[in-house]
Protein backbone atom coordinates (compact mmCIF):
# COMPACT_ATOMS: atom_id res chain seq x y z
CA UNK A 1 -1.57 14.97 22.38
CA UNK A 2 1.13 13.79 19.60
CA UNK A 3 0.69 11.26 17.33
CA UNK A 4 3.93 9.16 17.55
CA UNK A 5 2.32 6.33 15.76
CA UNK A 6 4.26 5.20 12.35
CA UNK A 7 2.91 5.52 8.98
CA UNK A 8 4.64 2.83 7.47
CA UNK A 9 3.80 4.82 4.09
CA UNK A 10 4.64 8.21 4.51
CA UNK A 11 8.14 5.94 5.97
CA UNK A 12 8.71 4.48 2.64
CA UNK A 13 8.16 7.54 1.13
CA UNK A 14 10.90 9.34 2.81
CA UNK A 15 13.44 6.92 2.09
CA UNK A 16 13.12 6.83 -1.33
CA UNK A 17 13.27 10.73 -1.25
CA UNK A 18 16.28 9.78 0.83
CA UNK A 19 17.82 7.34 -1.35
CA UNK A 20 17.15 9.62 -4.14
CA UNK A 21 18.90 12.03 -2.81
CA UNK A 22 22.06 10.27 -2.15
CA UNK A 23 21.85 8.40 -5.56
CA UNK A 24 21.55 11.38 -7.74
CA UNK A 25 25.03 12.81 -5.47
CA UNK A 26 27.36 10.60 -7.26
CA UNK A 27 26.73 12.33 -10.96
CA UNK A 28 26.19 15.86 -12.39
CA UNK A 29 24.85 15.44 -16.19
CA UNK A 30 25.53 18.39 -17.90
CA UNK A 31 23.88 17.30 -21.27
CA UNK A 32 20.31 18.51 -21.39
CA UNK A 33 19.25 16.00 -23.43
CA UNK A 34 20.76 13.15 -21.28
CA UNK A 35 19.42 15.19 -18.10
CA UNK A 36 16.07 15.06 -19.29
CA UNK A 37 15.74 11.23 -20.17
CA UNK A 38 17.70 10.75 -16.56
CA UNK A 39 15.58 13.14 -14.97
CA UNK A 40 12.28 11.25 -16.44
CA UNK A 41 13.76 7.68 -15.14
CA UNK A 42 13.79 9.05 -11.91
CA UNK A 43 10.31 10.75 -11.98
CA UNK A 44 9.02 7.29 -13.08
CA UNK A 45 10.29 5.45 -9.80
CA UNK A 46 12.52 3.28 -12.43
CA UNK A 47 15.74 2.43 -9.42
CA UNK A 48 13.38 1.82 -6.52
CA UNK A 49 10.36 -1.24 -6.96
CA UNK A 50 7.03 -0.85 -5.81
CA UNK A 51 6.51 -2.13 -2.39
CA UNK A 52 6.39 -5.71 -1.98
CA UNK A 53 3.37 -7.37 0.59
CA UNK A 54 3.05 -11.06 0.35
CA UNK A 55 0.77 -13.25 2.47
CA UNK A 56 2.50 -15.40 4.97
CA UNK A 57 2.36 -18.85 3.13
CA UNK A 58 1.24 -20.44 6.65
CA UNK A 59 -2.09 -19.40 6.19
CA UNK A 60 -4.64 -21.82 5.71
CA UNK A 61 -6.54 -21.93 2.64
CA UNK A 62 -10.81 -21.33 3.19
CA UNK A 63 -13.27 -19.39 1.08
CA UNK A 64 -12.66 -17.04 -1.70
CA UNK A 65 -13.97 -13.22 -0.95
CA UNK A 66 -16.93 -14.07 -3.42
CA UNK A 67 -17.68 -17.16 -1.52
CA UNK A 68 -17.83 -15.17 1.89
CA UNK A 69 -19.94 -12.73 0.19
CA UNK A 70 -22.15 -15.58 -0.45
CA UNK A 71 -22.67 -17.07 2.78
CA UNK A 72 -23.27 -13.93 4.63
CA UNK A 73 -25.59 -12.70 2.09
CA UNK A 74 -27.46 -16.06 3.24
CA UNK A 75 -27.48 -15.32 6.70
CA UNK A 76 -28.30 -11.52 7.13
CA UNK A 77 -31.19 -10.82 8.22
CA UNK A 78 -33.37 -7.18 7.92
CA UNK A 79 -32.59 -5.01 10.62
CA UNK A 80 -35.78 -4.07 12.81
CA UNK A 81 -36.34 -0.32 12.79
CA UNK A 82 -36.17 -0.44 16.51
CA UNK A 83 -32.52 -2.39 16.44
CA UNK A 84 -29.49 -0.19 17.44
CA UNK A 85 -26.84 -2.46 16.63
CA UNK A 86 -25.97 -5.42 14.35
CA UNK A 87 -24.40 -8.76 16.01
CA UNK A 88 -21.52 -10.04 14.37
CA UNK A 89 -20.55 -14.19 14.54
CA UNK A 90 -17.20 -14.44 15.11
C-alpha cells in the first residue's frame, strides 16, 4: 500500500532545492574566488530563512511544561506488577 501522506519536511526541502535551482540560473561566476564565497553562501542556507512555526496567539495561557511535570509527578502512582495498562485523565 502507498504512502501518499505529506511530509511537510522533506516538502520544504524540495523547494528550496527548487528555488535554488532557479536562483543560481540567472548568473554564471566565472571567478573562482567569487564562486567559492557564492558557493559557501549558498551551502549555508544564507537566501532562504529557517522555517517559521508560531503558536496561534488564541491559545489560552495555563501551566508551564515544568509545572505539568510537577503535578503529574504528584499524582502517579506505582504501577502494580499485575497492571497491563496505565489510565490517563484527560
Amino acid at each position: 500500500m502507498a504512502d501518499n501522506s505529506m511530509n511537510a519536511y522533506i516538502f520544504r526541502d524540495q523547494i528550496i532545492q527548487s528555488y535554488e535551482r532557479f536562483s543560481r540560473s540567472f548568473v554564471r561566476i566565472s571567478a573562482t574566488d567569487i564562486s567559492k564565497v557564492v558557493n559557501a553562501e549558498y551551502d549555508e542556507g544564507r537566501y532562504w530563512p529557517e522555517p517559521l512555526i508560531q503558536i496561534n496567539p488564541n491559545y489560552r495561557p495555563a501551566n508551564t511544561v515544568q509545572e505539568l511535570v510537577a503535578i503529574r509527578k504528584e499524582h502517579i502512582e506505582p504501577l502494580s506488577p499485575s497492571s497491563n495498562s496505565i489510565d490517563f485523565q484527560h
